[in-house]
N, C-alpha and C. Protein backbone atom coordinates (compact mmCIF):
# COMPACT_ATOMS: atom_id res chain seq x y z
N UNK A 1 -2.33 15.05 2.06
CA UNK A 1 -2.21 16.46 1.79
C UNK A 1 -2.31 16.74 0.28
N UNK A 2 -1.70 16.06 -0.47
CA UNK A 2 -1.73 16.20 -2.18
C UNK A 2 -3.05 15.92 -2.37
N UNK A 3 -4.02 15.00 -2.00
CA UNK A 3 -5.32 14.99 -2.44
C UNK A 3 -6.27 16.71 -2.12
N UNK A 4 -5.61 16.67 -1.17
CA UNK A 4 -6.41 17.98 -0.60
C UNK A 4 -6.19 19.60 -1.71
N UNK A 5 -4.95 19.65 -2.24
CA UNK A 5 -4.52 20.36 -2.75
C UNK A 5 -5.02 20.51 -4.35
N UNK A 6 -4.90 18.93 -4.51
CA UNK A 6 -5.68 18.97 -6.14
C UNK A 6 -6.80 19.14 -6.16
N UNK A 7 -8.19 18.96 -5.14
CA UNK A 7 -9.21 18.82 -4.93
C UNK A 7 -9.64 20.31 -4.63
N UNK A 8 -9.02 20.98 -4.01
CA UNK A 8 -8.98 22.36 -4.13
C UNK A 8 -8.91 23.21 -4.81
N UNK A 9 -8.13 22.78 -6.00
CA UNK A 9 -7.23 23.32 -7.21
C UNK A 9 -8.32 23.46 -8.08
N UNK A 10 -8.77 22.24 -8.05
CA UNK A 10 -9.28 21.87 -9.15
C UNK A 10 -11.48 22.43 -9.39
N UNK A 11 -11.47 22.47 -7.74
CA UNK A 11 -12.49 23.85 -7.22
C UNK A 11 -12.79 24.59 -7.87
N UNK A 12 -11.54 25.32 -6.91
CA UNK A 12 -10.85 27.18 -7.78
C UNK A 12 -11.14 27.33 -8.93
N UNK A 13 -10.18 26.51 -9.28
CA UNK A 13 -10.33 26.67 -11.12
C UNK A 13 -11.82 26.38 -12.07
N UNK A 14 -12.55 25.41 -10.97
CA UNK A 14 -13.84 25.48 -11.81
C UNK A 14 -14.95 26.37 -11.48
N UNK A 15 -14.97 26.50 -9.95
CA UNK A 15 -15.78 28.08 -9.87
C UNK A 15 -15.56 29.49 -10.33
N UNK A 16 -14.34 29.00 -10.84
CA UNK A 16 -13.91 30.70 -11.15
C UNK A 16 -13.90 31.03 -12.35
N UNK A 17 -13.77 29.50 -13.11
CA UNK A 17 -14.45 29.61 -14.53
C UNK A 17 -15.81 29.55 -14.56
N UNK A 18 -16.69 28.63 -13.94
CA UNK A 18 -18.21 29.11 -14.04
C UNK A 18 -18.91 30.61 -13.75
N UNK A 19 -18.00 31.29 -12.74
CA UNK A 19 -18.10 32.60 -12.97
C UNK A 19 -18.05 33.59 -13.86
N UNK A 20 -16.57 33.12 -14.30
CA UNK A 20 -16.93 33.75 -15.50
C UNK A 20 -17.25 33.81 -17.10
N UNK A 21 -17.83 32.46 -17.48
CA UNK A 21 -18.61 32.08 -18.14
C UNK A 21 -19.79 33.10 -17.91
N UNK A 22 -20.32 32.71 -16.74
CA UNK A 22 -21.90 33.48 -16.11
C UNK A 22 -21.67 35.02 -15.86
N UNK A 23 -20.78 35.72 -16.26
CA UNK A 23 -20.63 37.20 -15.61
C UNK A 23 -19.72 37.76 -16.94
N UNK A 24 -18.82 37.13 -17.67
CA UNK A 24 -17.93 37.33 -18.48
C UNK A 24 -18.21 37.41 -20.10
N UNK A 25 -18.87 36.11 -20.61
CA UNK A 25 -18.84 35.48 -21.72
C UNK A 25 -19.77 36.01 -22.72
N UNK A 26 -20.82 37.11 -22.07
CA UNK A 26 -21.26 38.41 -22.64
C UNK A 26 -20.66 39.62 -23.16
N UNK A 27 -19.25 39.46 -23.30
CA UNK A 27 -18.98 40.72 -23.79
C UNK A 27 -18.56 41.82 -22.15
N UNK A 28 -18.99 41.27 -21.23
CA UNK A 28 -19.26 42.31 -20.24
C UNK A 28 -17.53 42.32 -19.23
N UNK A 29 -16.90 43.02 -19.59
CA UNK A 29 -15.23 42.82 -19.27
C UNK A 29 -15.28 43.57 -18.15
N UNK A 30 -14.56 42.89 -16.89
CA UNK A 30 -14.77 43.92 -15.71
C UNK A 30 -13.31 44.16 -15.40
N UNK A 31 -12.91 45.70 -15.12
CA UNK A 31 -11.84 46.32 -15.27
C UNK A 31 -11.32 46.42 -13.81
N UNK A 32 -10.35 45.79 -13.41
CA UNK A 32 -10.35 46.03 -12.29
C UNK A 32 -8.93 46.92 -11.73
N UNK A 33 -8.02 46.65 -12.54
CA UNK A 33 -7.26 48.13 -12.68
C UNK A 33 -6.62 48.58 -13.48
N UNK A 34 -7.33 50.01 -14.07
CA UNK A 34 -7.12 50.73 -15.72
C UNK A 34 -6.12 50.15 -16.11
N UNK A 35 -6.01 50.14 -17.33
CA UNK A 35 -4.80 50.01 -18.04
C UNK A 35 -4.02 48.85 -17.92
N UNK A 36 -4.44 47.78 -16.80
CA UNK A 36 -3.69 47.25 -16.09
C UNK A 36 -3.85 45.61 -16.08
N UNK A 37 -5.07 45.50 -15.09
CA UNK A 37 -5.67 43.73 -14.94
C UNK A 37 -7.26 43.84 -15.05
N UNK A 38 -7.53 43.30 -15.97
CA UNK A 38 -8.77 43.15 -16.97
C UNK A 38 -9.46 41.48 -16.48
N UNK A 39 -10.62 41.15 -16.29
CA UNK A 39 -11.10 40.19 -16.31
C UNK A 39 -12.16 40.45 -17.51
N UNK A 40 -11.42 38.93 -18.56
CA UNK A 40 -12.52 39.34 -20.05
C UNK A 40 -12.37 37.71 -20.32
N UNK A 41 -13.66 37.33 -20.67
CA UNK A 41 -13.87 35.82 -21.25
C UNK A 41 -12.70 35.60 -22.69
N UNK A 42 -12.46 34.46 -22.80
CA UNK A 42 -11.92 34.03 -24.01
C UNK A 42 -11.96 32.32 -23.67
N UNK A 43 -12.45 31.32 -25.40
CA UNK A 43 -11.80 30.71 -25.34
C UNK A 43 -10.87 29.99 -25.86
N UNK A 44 -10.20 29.18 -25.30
CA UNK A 44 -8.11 29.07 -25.92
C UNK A 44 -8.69 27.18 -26.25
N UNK A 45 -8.57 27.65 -27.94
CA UNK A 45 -8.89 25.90 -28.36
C UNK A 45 -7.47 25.56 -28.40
N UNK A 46 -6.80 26.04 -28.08
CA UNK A 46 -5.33 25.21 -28.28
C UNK A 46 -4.13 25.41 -26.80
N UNK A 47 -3.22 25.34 -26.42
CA UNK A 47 -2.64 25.22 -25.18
C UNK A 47 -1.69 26.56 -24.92
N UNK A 48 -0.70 26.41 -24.15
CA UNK A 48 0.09 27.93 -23.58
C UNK A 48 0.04 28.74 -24.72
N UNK A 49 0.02 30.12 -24.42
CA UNK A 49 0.13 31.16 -25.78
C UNK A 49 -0.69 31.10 -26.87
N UNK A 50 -1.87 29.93 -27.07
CA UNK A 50 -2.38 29.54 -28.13
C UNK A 50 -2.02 28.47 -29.17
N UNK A 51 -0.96 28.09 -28.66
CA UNK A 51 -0.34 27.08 -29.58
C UNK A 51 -1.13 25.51 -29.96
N UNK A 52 -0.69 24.92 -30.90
CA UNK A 52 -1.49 23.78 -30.38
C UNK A 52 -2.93 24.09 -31.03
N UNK A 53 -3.83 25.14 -31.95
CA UNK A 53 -5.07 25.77 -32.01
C UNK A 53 -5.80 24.14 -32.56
N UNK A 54 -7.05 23.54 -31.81
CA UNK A 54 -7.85 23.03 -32.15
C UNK A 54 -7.61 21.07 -32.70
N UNK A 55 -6.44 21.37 -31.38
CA UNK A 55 -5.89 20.05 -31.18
C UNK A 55 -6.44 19.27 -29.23
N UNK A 56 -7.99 19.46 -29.36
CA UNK A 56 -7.91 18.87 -28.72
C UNK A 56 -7.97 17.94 -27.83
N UNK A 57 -8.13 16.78 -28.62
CA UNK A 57 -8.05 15.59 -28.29
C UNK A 57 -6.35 15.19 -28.11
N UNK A 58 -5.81 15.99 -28.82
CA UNK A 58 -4.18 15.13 -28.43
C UNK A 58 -4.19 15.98 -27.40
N UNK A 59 -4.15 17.54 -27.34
CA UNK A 59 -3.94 18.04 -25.82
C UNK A 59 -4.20 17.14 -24.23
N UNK A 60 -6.22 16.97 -24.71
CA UNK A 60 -6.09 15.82 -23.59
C UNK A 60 -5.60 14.51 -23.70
N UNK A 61 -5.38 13.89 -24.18
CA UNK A 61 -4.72 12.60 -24.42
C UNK A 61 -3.17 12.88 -23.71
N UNK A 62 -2.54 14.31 -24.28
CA UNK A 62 -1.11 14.37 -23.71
C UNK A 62 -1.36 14.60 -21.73
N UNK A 63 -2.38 15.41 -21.66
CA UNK A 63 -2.77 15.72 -20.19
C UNK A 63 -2.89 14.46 -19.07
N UNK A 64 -3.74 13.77 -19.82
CA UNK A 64 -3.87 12.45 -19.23
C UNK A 64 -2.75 11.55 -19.25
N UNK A 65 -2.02 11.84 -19.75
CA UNK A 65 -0.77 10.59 -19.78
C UNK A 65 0.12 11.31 -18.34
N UNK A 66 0.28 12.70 -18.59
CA UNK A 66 1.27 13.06 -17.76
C UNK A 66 0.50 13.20 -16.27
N UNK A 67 -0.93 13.32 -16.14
CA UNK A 67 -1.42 13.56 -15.01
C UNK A 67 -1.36 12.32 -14.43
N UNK A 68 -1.54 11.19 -15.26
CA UNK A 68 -1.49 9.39 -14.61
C UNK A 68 -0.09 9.37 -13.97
N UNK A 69 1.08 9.82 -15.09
CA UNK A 69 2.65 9.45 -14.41
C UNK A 69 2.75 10.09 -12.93
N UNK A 70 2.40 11.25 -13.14
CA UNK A 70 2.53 12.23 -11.53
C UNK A 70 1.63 11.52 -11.12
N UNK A 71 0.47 11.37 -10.76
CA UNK A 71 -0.36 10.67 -9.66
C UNK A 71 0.54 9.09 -9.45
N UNK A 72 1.37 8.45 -10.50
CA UNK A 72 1.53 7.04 -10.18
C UNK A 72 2.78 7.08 -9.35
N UNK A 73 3.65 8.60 -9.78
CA UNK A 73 4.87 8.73 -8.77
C UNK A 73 4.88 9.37 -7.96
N UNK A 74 3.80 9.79 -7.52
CA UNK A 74 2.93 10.21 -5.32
C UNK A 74 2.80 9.07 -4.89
N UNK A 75 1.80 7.96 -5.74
CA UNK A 75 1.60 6.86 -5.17
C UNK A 75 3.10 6.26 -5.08
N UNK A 76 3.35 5.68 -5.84
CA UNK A 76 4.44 4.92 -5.86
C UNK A 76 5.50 5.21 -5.07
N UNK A 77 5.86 6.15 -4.97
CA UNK A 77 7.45 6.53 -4.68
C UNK A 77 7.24 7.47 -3.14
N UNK A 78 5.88 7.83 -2.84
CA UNK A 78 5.82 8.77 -1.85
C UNK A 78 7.05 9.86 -1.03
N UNK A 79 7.07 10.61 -2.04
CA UNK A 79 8.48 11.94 -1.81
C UNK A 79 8.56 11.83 -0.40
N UNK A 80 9.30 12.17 0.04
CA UNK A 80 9.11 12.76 1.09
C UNK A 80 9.51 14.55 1.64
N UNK A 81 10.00 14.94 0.09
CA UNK A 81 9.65 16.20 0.34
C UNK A 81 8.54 17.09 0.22
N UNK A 82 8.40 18.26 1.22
CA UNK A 82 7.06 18.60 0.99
C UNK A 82 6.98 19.24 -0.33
N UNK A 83 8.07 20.05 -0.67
CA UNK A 83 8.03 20.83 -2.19
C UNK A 83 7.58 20.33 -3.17
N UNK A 84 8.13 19.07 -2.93
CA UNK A 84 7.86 18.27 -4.27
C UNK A 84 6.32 17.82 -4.21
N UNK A 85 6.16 17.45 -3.40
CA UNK A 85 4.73 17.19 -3.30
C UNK A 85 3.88 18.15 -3.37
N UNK A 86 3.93 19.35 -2.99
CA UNK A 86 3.09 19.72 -3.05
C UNK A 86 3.55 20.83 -4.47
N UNK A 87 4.36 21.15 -5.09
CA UNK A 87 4.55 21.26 -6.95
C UNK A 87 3.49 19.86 -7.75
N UNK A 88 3.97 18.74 -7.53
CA UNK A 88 3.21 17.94 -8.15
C UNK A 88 1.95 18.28 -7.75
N UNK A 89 1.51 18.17 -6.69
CA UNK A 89 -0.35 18.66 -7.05
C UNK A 89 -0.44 19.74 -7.46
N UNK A 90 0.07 20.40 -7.19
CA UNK A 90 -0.38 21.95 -8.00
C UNK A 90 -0.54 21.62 -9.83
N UNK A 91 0.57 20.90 -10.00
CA UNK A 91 0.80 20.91 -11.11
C UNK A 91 -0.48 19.61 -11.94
N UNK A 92 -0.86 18.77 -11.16
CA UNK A 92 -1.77 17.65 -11.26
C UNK A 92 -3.36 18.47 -11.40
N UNK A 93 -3.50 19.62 -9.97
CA UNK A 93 -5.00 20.26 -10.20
C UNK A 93 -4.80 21.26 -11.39
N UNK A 94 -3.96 21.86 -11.45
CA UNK A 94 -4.23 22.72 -13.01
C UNK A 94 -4.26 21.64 -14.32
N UNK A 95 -3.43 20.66 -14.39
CA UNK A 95 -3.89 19.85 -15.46
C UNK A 95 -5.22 19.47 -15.46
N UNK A 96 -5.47 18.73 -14.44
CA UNK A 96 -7.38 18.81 -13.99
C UNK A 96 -8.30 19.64 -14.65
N UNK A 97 -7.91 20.60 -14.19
CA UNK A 97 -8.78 21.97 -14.39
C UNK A 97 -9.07 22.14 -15.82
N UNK A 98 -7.77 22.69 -16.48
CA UNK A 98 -8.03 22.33 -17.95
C UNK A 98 -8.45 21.36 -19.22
N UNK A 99 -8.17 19.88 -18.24
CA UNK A 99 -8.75 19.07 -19.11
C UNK A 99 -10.21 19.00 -18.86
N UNK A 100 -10.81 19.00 -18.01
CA UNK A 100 -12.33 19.26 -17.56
C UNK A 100 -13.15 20.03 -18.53
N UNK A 101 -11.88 20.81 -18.58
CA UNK A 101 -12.60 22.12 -20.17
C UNK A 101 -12.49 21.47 -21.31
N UNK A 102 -11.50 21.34 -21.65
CA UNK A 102 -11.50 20.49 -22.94
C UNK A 102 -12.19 19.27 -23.05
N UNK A 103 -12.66 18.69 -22.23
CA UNK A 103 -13.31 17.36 -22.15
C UNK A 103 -14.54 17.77 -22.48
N UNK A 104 -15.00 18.54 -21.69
CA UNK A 104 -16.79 19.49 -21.95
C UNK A 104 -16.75 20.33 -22.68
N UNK A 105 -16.28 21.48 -22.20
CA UNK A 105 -16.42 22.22 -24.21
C UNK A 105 -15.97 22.68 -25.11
N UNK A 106 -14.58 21.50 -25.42
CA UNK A 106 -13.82 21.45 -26.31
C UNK A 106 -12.94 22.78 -26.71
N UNK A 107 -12.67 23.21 -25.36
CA UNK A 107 -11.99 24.63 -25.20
C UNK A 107 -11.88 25.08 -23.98
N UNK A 108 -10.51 25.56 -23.68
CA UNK A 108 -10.33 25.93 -22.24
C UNK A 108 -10.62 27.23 -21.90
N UNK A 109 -11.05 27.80 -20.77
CA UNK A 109 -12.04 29.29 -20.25
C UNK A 109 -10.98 30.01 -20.12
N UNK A 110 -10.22 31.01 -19.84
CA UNK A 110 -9.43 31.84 -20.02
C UNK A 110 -10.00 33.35 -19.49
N UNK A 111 -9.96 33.90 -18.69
CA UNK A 111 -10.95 35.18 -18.25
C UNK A 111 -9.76 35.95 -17.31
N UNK A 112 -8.71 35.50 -17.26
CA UNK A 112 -7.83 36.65 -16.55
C UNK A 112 -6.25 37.75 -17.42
N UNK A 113 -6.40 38.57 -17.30
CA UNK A 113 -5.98 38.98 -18.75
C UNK A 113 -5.04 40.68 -17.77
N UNK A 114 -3.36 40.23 -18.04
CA UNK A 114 -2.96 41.62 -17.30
C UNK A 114 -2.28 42.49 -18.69
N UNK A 115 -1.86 43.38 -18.63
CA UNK A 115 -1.83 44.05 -19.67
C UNK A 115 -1.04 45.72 -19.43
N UNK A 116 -0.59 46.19 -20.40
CA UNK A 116 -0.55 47.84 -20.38
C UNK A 116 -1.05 48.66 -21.46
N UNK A 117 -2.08 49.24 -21.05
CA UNK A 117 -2.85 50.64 -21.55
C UNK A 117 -3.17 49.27 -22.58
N UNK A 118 -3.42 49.69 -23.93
CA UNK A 118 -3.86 49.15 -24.94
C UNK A 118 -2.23 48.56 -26.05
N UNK A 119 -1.40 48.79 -25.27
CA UNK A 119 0.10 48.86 -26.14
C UNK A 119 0.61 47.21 -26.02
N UNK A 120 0.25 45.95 -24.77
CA UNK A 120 1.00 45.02 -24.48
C UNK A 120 -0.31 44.32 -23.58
N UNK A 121 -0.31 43.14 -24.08
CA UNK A 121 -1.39 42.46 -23.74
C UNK A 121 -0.70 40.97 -23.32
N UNK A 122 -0.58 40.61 -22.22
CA UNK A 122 -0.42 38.96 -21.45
C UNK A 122 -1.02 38.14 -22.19
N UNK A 123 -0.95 36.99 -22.41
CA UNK A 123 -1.39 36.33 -22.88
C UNK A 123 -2.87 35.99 -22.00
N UNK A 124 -3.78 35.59 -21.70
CA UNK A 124 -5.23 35.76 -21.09
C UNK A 124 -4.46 34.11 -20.54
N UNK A 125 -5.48 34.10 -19.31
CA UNK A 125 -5.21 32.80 -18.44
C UNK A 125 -6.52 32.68 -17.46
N UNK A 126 -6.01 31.48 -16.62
CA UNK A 126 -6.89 30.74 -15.94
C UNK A 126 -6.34 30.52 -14.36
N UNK A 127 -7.15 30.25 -13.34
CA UNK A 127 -6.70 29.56 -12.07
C UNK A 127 -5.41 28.15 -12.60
N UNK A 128 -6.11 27.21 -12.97
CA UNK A 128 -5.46 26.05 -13.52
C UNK A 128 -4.11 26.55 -14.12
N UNK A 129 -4.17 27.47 -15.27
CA UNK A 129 -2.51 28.00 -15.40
C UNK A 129 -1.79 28.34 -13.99
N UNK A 130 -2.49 29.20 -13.65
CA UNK A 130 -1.37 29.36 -12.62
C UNK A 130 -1.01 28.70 -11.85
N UNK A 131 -1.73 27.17 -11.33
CA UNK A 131 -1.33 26.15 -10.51
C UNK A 131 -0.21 25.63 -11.13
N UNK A 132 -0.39 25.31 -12.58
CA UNK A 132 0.79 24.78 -13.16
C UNK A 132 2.03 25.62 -12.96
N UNK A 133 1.87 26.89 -13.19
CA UNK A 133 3.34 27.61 -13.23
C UNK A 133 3.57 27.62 -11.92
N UNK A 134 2.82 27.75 -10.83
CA UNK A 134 3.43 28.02 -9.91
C UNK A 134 4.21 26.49 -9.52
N UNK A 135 3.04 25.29 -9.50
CA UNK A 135 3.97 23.99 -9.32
C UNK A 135 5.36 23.76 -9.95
N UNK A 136 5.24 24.13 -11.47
CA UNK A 136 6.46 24.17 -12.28
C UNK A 136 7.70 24.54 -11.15
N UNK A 137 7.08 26.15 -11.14
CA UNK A 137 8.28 26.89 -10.36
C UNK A 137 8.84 26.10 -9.14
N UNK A 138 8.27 26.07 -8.32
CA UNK A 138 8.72 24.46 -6.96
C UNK A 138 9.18 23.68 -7.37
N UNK A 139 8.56 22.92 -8.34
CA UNK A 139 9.09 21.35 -8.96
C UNK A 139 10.99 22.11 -9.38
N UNK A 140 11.10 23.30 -10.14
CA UNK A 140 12.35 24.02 -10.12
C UNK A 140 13.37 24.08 -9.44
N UNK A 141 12.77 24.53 -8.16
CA UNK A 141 13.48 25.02 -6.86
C UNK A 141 13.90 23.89 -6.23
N UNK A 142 13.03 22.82 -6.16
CA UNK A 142 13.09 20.97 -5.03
C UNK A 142 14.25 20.66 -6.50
N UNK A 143 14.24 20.97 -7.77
CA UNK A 143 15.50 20.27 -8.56
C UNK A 143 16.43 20.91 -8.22
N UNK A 144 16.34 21.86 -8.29
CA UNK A 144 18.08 22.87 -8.05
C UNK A 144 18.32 23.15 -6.82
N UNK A 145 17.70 23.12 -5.28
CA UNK A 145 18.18 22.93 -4.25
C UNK A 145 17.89 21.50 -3.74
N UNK A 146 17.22 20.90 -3.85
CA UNK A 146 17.45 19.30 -3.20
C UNK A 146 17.75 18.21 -4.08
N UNK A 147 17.19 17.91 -5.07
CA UNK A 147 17.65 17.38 -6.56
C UNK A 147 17.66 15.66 -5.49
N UNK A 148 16.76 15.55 -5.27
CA UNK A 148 16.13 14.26 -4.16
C UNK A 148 15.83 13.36 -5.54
């Protein structure tokens, strides 16, 4: 099931960046509700919030270390909870996702962007982010209610 999930993940996150590379990366921002959730190209040479700008070879180097430990403790240890398992892939295909970018073009795609009016702007994101936060969030919940 975890293979299936990262393999999926890791899909998502790349068709939906080749999309919008191919539909986006012109300048051409598609509004999909005023004031509100914006799809607009950007890309993020450095990690969450921007941090990290034009580091990235240690980014992937750090990606790859932590994506090997989680894949070696599915293999190894086989949870047997589903939460946990399935947080760790989530959290395994968004690392995927983003290092794929940084590996090829030395910058991660970024095209989803929520916001109000022109006053407060989200930080811009990706499929792959949100696998991570959402895995995060589980990996959270399996610590503070099962703590297995």
């Amino acid at each position: 099931m975890e293979i299936i999930i990262i393999i999926l993940g890791v899909l998502i996150d790349r068709f939906t960046k080749i999309w919008a590379i191919g539909n986006l990366a012109n300048g051409a921002d598609k509004v999909i509700i005023k004031n509100f959730f914006t799809l607009s190209y950007l890309e993020n040479r450095g990690a969450a919030f921007g941090i990290f700008q034009h580091k990235t070879m240690l980014l992937s180097l750090i990606t790859i270390i932590i994506v090997s430990i989680l894949i070696f403790y599915l293999v190894k240890y086989k949870p047997k909870s589903f939460i946990l398992r399935v947080a760790l892939a989530l959290v395994i295909s968004g690392a995927i996702g983003n290092l794929i970018d940084r590996l090829y073009y030395k910058y991660v795609v970024d095209f989803i962007v929520f916001h109000y009016k022109d006053m407060y702007y989200f930080p811009t994101f990706n499929f792959a982010d949100i696998f991570v936060v959402i895995g995060t969030f589980l990996l959270a919940i399996f610590i503070i209610k099962d703590g297995e």
